[in-house]
C-alpha atoms as a PDB file:
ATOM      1  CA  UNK A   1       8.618 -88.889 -26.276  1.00  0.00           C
ATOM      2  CA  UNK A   2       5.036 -90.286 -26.688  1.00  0.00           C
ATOM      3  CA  UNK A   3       3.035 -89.696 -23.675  1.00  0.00           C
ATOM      4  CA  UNK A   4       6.152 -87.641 -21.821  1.00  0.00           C
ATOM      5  CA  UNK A   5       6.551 -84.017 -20.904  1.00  0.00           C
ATOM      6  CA  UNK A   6       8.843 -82.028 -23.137  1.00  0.00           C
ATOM      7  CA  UNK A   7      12.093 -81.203 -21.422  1.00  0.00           C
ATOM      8  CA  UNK A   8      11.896 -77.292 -19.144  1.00  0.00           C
ATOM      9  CA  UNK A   9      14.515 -75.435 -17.581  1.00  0.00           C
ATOM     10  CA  UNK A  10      16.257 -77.333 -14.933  1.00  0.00           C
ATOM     11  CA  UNK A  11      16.115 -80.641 -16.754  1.00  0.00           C
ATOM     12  CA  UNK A  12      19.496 -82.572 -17.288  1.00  0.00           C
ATOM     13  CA  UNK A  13      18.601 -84.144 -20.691  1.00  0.00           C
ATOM     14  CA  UNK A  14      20.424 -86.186 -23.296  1.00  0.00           C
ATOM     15  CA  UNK A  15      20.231 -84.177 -26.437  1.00  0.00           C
ATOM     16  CA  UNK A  16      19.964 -86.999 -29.699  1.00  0.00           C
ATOM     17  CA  UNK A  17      20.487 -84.556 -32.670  1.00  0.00           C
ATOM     18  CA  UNK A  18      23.880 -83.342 -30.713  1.00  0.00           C
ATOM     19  CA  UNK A  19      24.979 -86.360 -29.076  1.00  0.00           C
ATOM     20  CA  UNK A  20      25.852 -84.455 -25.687  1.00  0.00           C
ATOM     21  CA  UNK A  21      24.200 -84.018 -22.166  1.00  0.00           C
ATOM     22  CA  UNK A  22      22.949 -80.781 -20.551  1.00  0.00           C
ATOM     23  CA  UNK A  23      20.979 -78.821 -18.704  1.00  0.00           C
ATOM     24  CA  UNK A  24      17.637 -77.015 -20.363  1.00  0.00           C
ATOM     25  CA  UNK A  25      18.174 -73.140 -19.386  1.00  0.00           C
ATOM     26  CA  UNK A  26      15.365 -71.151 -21.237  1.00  0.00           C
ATOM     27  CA  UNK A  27      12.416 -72.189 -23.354  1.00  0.00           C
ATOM     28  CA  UNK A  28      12.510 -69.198 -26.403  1.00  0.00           C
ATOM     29  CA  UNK A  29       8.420 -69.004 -26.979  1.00  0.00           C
ATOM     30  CA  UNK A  30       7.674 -72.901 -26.661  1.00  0.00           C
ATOM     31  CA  UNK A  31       9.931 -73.540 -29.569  1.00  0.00           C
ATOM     32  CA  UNK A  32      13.843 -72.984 -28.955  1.00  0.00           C
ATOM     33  CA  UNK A  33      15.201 -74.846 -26.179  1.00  0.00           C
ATOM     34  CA  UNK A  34      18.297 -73.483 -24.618  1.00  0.00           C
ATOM     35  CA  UNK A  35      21.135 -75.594 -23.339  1.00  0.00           C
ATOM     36  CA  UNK A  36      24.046 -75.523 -21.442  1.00  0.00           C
ATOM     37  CA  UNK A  37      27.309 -78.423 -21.013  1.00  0.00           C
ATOM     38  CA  UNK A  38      26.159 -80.506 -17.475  1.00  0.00           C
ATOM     39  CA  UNK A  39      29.794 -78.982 -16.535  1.00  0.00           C
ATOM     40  CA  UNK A  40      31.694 -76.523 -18.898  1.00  0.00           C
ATOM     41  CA  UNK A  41      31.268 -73.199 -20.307  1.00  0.00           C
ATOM     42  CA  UNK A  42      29.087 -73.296 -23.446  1.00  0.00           C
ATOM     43  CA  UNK A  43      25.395 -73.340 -24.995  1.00  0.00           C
ATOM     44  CA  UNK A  44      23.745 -75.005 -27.670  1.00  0.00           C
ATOM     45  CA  UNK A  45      19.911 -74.851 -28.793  1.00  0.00           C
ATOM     46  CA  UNK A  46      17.750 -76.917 -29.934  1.00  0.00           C
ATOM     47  CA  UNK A  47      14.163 -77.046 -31.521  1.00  0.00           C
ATOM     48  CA  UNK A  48      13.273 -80.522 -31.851  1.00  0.00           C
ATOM     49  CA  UNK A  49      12.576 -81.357 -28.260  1.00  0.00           C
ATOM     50  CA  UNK A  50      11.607 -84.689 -28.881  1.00  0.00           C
ATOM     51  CA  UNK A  51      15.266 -85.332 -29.134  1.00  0.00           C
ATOM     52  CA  UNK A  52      15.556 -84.363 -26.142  1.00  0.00           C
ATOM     53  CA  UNK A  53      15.558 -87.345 -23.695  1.00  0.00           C
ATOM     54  CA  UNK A  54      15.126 -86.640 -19.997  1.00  0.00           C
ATOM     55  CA  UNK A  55      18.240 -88.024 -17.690  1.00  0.00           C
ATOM     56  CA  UNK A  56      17.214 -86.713 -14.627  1.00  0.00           C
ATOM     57  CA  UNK A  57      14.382 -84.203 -13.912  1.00  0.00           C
ATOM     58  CA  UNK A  58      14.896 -80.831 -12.172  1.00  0.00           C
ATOM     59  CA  UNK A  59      12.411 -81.971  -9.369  1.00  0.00           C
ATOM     60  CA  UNK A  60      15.318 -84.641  -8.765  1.00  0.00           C
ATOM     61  CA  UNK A  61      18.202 -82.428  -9.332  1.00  0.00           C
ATOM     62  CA  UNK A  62      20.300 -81.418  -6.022  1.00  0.00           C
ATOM     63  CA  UNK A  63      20.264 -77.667  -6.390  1.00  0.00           C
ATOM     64  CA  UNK A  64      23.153 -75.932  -7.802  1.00  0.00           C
ATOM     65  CA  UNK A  65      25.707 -74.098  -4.851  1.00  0.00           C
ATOM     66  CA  UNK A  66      25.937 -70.632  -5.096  1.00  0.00           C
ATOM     67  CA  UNK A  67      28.396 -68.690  -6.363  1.00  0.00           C
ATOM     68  CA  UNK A  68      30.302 -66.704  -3.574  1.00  0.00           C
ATOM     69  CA  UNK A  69      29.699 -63.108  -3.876  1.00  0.00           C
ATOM     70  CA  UNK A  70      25.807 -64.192  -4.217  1.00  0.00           C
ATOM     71  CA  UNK A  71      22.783 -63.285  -1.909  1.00  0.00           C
ATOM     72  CA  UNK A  72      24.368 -65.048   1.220  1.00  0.00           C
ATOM     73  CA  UNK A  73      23.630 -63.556   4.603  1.00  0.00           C
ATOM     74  CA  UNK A  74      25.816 -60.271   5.601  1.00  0.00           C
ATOM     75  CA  UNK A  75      28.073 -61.505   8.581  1.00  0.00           C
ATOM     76  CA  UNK A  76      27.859 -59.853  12.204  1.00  0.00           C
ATOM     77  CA  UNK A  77      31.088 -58.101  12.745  1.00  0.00           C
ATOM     78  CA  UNK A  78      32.543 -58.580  16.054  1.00  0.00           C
ATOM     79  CA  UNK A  79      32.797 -56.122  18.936  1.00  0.00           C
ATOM     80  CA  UNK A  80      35.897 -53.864  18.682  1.00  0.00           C
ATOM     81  CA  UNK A  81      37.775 -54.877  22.056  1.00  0.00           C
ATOM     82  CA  UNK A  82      37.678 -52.406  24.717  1.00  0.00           C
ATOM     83  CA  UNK A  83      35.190 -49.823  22.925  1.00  0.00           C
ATOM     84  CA  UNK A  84      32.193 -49.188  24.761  1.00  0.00           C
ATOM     85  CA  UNK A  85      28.667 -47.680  23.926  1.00  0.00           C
END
């Protein structure tokens, strides 16, 4: 990784030492890198990050769809029919 950036949270990266793709979640004090399966339940870490190779960079990453239940927009409820004021 001469020259590169290490791997931050968003990153999908190709982790060497593990032989398995993911997605950088946390950064533990510049020294533990915290990773998650690119699909999957799971987490791994890692604290050589130059064996971490960078697939695709969060900047490039479409973003992640919310889970339902998130912080979506409250819904207007309709008018009761025949109710006034």
């Amino acid at each position: 990784m001469t020259g590169e950036r290490k791997p931050w949270v968003g990153d999908l990266i190709h982790d060497e030492v593990a032989e398995r793709r993911g997605v950088v979640t946390d950064v533990r004090g510049g020294t533990v890198w915290v990773l998650r399966p690119e699909c999957g339940p799971g987490q791994w870490t890692s604290r050589q990050p130059e064996c971490l190779v960078v697939v695709t960079p969060r900047e490039e990453r479409a973003p992640e769809p919310r889970a339902r239940g998130g912080a979506e927009q409250p819904r207007k409820r309709p008018a009761a029919a025949g109710r006034s004021g």
